[in-house]
N, C-alpha and C. Protein backbone atom coordinates (compact mmCIF):
# COMPACT_ATOMS: atom_id res chain seq x y z
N UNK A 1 -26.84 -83.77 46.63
CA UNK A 1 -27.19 -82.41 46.25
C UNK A 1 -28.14 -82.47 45.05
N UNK A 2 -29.07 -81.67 45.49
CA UNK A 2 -30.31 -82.04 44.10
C UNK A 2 -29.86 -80.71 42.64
N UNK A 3 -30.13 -80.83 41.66
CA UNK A 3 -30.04 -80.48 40.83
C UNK A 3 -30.96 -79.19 40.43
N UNK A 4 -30.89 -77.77 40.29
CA UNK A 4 -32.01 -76.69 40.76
C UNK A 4 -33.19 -77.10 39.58
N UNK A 5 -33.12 -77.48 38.27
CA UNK A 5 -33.52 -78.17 37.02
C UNK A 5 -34.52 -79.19 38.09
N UNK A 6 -34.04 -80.09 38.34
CA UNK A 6 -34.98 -81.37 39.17
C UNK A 6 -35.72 -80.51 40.48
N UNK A 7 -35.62 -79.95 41.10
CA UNK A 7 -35.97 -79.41 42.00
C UNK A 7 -37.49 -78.07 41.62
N UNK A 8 -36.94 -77.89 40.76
CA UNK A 8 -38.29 -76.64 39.79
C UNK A 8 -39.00 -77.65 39.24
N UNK A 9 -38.85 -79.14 38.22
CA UNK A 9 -39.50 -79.92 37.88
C UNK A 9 -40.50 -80.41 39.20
N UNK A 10 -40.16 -80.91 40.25
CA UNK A 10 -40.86 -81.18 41.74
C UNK A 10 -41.84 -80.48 42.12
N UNK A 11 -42.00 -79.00 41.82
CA UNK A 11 -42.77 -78.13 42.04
C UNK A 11 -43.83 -78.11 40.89
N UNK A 12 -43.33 -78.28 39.87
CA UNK A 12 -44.53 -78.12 38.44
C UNK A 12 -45.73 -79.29 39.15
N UNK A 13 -46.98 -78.62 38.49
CA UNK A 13 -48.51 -79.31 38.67
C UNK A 13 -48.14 -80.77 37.58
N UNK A 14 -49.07 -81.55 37.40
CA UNK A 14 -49.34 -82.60 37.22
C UNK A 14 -48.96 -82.66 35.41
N UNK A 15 -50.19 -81.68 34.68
CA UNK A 15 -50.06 -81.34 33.57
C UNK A 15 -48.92 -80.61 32.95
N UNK A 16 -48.12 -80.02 33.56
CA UNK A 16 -47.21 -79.11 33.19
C UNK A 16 -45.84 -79.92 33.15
N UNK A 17 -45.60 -80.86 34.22
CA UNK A 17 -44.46 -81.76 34.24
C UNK A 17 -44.83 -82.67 33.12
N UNK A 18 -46.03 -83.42 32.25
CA UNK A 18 -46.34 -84.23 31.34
C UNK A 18 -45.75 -82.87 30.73
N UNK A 19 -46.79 -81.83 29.76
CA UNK A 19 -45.76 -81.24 28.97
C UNK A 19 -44.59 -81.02 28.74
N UNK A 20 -44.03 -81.13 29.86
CA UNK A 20 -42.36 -80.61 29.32
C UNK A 20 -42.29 -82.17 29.43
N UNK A 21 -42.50 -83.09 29.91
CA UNK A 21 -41.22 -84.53 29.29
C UNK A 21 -41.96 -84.87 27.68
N UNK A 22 -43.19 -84.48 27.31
CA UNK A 22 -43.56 -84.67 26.14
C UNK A 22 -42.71 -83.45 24.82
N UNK A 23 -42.61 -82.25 25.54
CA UNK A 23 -41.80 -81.46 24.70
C UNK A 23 -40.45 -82.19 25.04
N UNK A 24 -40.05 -82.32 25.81
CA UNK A 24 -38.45 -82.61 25.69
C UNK A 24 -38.45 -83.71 24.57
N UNK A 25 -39.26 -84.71 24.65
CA UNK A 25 -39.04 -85.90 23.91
C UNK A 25 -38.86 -85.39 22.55
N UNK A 26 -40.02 -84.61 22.38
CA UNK A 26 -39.92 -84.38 20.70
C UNK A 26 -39.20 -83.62 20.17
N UNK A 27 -38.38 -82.56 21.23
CA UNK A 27 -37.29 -82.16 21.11
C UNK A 27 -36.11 -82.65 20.52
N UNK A 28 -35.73 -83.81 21.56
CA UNK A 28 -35.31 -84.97 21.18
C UNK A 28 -34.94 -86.05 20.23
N UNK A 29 -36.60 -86.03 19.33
CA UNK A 29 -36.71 -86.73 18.42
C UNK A 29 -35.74 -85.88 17.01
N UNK A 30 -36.03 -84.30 17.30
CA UNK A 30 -35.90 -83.85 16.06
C UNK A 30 -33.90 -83.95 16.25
N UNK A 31 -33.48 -83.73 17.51
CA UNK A 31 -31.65 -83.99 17.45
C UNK A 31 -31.53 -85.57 17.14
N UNK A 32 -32.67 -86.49 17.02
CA UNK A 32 -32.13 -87.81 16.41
C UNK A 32 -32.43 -87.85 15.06
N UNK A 33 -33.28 -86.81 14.64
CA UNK A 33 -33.14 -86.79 13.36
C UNK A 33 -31.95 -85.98 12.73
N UNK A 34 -31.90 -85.08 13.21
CA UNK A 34 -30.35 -84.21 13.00
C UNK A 34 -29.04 -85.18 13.05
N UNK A 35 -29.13 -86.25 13.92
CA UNK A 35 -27.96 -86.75 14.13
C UNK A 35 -27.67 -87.84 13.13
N UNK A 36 -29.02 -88.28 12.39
CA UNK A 36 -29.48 -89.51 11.47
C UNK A 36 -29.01 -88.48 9.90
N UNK A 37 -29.11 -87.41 9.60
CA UNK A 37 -29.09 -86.97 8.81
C UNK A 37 -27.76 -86.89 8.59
N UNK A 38 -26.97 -86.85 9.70
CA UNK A 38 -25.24 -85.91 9.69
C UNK A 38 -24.56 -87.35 9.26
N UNK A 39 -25.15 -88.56 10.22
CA UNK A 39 -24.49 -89.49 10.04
C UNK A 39 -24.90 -89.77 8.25
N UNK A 40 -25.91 -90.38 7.83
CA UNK A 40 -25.88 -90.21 6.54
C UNK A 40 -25.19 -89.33 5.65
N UNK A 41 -25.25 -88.02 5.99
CA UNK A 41 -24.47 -87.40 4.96
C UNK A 41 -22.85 -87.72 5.15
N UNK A 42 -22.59 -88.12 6.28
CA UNK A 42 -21.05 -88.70 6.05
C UNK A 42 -20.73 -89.68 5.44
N UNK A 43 -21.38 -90.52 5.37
CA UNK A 43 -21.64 -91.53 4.70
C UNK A 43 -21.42 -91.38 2.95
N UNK A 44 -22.81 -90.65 2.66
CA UNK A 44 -22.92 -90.08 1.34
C UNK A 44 -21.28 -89.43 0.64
N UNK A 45 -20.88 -88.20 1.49
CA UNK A 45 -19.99 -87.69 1.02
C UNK A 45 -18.72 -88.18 0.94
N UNK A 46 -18.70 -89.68 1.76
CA UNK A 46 -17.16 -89.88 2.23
C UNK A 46 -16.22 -89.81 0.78
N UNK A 47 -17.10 -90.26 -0.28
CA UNK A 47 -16.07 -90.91 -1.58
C UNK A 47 -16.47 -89.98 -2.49
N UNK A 48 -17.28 -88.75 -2.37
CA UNK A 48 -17.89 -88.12 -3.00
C UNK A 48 -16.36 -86.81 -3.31
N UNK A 49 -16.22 -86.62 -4.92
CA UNK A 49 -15.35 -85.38 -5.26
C UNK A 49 -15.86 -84.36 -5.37
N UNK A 50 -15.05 -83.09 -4.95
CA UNK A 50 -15.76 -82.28 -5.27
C UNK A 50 -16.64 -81.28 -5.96
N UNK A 51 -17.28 -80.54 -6.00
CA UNK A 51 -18.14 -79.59 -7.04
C UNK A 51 -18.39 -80.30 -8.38
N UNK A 52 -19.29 -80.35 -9.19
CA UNK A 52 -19.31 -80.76 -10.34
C UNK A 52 -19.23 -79.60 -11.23
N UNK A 53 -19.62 -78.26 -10.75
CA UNK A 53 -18.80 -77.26 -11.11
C UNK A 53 -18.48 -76.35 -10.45
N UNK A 54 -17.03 -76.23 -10.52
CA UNK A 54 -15.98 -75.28 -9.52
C UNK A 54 -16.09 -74.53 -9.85
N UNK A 55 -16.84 -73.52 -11.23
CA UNK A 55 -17.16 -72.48 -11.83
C UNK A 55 -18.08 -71.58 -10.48
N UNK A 56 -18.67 -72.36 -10.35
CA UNK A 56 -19.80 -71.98 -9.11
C UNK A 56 -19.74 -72.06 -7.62
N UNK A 57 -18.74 -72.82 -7.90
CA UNK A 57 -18.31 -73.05 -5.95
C UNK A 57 -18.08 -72.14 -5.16
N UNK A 58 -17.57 -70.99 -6.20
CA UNK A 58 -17.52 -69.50 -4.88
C UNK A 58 -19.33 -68.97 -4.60
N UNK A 59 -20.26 -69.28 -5.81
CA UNK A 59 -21.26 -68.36 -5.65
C UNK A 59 -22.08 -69.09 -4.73
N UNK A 60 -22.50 -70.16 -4.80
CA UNK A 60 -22.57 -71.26 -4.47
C UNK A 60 -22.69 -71.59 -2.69
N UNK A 61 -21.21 -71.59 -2.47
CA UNK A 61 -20.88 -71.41 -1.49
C UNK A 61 -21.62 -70.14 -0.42
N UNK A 62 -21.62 -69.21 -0.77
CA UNK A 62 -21.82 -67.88 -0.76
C UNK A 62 -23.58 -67.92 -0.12
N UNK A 63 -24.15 -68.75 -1.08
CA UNK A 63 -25.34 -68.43 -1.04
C UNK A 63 -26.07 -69.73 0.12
N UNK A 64 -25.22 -71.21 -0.04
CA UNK A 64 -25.50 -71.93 1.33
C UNK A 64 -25.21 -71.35 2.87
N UNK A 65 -23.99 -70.47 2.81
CA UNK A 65 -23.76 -69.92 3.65
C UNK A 65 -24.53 -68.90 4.71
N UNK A 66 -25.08 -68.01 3.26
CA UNK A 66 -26.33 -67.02 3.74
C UNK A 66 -27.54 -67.42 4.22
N UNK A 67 -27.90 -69.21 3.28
CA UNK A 67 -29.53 -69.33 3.38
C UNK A 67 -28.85 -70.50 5.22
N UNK A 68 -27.31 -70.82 5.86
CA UNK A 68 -27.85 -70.78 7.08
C UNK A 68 -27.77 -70.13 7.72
N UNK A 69 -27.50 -68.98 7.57
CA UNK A 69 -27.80 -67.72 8.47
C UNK A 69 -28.72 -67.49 8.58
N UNK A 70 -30.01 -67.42 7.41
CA UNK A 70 -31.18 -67.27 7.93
C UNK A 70 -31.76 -68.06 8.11
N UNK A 71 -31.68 -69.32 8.58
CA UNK A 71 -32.23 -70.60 8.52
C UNK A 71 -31.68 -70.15 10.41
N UNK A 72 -30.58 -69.71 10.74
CA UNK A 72 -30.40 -69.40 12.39
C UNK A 72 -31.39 -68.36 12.81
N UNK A 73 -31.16 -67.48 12.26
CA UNK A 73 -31.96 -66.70 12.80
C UNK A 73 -33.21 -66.74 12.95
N UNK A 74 -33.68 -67.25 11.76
CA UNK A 74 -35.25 -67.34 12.11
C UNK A 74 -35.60 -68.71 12.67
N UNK A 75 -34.85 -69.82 13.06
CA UNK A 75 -35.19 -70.24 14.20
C UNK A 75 -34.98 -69.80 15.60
N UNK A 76 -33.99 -69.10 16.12
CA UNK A 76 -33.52 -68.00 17.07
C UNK A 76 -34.44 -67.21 17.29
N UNK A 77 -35.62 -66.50 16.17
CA UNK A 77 -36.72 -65.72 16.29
C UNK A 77 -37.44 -66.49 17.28
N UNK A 78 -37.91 -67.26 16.00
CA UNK A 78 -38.81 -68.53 16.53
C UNK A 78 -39.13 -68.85 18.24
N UNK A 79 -37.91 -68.89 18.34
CA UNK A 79 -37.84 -69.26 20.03
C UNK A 79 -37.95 -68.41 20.38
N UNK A 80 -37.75 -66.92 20.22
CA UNK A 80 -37.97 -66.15 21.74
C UNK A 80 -39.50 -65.14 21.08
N UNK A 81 -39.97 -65.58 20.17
CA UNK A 81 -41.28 -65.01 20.15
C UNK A 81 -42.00 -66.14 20.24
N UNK A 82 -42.22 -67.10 20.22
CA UNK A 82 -42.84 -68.48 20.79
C UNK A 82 -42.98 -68.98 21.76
N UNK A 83 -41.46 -68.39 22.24
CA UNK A 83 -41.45 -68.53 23.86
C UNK A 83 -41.52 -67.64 24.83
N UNK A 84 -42.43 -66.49 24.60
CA UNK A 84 -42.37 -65.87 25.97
C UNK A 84 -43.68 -65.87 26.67
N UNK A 85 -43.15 -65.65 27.89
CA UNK A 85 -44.12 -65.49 29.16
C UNK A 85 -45.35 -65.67 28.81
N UNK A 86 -45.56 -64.26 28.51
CA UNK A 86 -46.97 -63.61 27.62
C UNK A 86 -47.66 -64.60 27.02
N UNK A 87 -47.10 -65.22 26.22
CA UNK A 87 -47.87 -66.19 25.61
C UNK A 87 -48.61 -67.25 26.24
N UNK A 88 -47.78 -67.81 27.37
CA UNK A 88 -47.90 -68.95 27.66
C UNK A 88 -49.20 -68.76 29.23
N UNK A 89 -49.59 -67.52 29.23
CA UNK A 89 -50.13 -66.99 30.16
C UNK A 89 -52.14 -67.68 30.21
N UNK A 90 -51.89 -68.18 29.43
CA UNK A 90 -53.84 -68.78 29.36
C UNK A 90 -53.23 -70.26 29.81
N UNK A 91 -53.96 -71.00 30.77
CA UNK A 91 -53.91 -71.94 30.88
C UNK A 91 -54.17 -72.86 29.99
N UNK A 92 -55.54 -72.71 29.07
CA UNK A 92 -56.08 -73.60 28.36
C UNK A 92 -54.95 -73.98 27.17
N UNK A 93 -54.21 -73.00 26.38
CA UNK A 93 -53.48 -73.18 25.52
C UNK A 93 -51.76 -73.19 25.88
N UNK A 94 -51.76 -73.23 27.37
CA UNK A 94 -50.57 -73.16 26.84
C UNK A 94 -49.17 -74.78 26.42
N UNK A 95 -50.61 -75.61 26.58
CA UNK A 95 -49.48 -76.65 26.03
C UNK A 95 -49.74 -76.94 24.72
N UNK A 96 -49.96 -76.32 23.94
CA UNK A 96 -49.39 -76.47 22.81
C UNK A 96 -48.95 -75.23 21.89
N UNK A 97 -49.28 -73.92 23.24
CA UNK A 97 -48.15 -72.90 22.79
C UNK A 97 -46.23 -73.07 23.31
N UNK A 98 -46.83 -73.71 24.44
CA UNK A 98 -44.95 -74.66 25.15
C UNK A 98 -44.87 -75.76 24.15
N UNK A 99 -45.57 -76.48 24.09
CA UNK A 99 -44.63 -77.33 22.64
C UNK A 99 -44.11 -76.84 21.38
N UNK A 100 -45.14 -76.38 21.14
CA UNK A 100 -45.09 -75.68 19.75
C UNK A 100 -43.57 -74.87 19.59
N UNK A 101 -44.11 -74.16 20.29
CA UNK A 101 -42.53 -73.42 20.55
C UNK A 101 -41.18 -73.64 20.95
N UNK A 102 -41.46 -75.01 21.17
CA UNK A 102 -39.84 -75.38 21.39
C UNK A 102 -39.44 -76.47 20.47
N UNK A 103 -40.60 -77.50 19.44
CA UNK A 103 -40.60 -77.89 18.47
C UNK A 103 -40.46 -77.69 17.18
N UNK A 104 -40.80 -76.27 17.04
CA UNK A 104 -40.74 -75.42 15.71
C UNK A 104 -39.26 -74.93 15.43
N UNK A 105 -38.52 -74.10 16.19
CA UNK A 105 -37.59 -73.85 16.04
C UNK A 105 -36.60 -74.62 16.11
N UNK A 106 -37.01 -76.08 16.98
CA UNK A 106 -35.60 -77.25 16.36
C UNK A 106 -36.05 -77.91 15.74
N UNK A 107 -37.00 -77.70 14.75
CA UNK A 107 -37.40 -78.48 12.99
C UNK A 107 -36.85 -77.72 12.41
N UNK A 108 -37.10 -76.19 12.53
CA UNK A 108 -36.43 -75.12 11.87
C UNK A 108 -34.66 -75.05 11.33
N UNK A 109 -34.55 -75.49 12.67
CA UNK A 109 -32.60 -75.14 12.50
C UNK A 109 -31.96 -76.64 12.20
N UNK A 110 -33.13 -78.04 12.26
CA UNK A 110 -32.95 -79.40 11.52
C UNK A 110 -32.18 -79.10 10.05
N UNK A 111 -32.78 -77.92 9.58
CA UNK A 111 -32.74 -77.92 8.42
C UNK A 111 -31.50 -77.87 7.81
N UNK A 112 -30.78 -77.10 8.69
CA UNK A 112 -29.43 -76.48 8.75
C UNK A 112 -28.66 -78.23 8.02
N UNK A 113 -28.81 -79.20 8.72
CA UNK A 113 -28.23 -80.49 8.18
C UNK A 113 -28.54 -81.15 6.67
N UNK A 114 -29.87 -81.37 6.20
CA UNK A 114 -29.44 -81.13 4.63
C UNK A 114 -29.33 -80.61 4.13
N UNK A 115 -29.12 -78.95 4.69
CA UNK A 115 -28.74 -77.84 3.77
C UNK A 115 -26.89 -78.53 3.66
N UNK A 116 -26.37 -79.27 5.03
CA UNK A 116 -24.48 -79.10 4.90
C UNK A 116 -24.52 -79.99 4.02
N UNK A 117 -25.42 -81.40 3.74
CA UNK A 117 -25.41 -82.43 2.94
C UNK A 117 -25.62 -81.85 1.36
N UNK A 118 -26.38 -80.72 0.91
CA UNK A 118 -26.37 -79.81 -0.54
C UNK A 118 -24.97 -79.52 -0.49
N UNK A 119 -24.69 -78.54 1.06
CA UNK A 119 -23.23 -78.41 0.91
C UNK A 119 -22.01 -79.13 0.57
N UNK A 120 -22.26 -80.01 0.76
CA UNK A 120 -20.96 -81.33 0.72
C UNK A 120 -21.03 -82.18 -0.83
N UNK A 121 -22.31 -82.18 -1.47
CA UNK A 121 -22.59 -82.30 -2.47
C UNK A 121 -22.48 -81.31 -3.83
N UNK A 122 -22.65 -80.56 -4.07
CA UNK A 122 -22.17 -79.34 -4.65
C UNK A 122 -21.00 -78.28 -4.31
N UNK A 123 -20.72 -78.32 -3.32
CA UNK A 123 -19.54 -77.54 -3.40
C UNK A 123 -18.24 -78.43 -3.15
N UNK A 124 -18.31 -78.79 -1.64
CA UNK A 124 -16.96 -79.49 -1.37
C UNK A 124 -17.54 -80.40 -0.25
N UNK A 125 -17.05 -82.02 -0.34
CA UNK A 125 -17.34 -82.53 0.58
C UNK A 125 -16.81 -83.17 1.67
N UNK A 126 -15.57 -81.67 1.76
CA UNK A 126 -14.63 -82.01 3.02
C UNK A 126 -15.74 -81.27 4.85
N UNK A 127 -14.99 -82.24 5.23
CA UNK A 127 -15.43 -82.07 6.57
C UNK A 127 -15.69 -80.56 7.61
N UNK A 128 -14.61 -79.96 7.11
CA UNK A 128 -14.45 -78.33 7.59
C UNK A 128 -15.15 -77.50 7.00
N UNK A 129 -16.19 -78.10 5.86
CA UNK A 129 -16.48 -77.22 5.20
C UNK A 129 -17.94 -77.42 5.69
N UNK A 130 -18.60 -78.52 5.95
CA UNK A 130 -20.20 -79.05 6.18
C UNK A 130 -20.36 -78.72 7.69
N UNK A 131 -19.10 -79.21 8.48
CA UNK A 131 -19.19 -78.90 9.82
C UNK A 131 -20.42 -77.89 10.25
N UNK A 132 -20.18 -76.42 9.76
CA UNK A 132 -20.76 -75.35 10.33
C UNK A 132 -22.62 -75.61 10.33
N UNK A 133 -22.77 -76.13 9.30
CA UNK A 133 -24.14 -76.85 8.97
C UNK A 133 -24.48 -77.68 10.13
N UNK A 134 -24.24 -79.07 10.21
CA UNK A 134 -23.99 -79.85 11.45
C UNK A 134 -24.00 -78.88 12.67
N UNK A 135 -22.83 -78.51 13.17
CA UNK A 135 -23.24 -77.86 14.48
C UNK A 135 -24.22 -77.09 14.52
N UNK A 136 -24.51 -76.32 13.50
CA UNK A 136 -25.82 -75.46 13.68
C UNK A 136 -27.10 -75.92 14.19
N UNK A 137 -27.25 -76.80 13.25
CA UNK A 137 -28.43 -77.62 13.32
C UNK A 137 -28.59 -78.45 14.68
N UNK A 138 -27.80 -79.23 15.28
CA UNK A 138 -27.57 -79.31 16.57
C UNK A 138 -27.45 -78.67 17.80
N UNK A 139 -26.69 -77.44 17.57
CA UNK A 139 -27.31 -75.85 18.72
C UNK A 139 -28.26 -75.28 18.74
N UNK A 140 -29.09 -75.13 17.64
CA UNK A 140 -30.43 -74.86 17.64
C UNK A 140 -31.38 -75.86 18.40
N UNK A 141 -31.18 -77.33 18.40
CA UNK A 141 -31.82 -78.06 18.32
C UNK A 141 -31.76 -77.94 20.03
N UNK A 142 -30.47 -77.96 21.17
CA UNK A 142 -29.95 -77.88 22.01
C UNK A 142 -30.79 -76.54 22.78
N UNK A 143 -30.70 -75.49 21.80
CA UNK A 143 -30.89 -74.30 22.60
C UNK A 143 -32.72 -74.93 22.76
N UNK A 144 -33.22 -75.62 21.61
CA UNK A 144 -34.40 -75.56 21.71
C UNK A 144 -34.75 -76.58 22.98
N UNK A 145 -34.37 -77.08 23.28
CA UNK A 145 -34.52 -78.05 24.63
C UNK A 145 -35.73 -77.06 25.38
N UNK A 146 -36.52 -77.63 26.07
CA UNK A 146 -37.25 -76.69 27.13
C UNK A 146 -36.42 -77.14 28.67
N UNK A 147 -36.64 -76.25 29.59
CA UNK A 147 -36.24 -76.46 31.00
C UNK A 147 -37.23 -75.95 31.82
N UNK A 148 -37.40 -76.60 32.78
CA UNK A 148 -38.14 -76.98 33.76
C UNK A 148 -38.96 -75.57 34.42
N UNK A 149 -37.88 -74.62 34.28
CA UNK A 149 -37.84 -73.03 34.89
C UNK A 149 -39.05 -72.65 34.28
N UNK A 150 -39.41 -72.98 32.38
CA UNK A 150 -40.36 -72.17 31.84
C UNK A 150 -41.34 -72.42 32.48
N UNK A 151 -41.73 -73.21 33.04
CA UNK A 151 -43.53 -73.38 33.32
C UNK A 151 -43.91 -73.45 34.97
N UNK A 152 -42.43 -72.54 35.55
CA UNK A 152 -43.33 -72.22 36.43
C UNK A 152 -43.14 -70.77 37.02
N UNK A 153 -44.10 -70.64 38.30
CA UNK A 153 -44.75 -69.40 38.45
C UNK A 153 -46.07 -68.41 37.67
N UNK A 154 -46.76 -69.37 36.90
CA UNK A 154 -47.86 -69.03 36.54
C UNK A 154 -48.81 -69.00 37.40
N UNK A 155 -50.27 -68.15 37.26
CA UNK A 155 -51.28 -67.85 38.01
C UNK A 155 -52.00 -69.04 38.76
N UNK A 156 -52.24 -69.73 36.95
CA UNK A 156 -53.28 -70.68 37.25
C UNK A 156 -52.35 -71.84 36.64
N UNK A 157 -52.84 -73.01 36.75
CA UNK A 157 -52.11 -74.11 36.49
C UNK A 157 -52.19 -74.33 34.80
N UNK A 158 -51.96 -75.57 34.36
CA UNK A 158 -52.22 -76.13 32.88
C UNK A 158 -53.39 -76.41 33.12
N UNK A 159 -54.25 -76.09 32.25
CA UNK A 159 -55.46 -77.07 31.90
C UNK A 159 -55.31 -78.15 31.70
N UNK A 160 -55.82 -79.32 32.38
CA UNK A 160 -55.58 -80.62 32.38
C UNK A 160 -56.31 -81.57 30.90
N UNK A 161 -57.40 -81.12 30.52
CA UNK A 161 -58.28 -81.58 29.84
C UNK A 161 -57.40 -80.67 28.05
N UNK A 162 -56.58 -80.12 28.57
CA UNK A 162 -56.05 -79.40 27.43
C UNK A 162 -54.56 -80.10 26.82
N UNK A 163 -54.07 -81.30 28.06
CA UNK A 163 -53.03 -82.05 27.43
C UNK A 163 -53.12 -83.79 26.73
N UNK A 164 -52.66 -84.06 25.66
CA UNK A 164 -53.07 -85.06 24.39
C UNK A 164 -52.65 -86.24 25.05
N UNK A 165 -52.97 -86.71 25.19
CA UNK A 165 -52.83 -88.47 25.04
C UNK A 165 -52.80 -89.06 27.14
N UNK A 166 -53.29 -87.69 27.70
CA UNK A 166 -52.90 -88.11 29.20
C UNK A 166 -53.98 -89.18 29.47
């Protein structure tokens, strides 16, 4: 039984199947950097006590909390105004409006991981507490994946002479 993902990839033109395994990769690259970062910061924090001042750990707290909320959201933007249809509708540009757009917003929500490593460092550097950082940065990175579905049913194909290193 074929996979509907592999089966829409089969159908993409020449240029369009290179784009997406070139976006996936760098997709990719940025959850091995996410994953390089988490592992380090476990590392970092394992022996690490907490807050150097607990005076501040509520405000502190408060305010890592908020800056990843918007560190979600506006990668969450990112993707669905980067990624729509509309955009991707000129042949000539649209591979590096499809990369772009699925690269930006998982650099974006990367961030989310040394923001938990500030977290784990200044406030507390128990595990339940950085977690939310970590997964973030990894679901973003996840949601940012491209699939096979985006690039097709367009008019005209990719511009061939418009993709890097073919």
């Amino acid at each position: 039984m074929h996979d509907p993902n592999e089966t829409i990839e089969e159908a993409l033109d020449v240029a369009s199947l290179h784009c997406l395994r070139r976006t996936r990769s760098a997709v990719l690259n940025v959850l091995i950097g996410v994953a390089l970062v988490v592992a380090g910061s476990g590392l970092l924090l394992r022996t690490r006590p907490a807050g150097a001042r607990p005076d501040l750990a509520s405000k502190l707290n408060q305010a890592l909390l908020a800056a990843l909320f918007v560190l979600f959201a506006f990668s969450t933007l990112l993707r669905r105004v980067l990624g729509r249809r509309a955009r991707l509708d000129d042949p000539r540009s649209r591979w590096a409006r499809f990369y772009w757009g699925h690269v930006l917003p998982a650099l974006v929500g990367a961030l989310a991981a040394p923001l938990g490593l500030a977290h784990g460092w200044l406030v507390s550097p128990r595990v339940e507490t950085i977690f939310p950082f970590w997964l973030t940065a990894l679901l973003l990175g996840i949601l940012a994946y491209p699939r096979g579905y985006e690039l097709e049913g367009y008019a005209a194909p990719m511009a061939w002479d418009e993709v890097p290193g073919r």
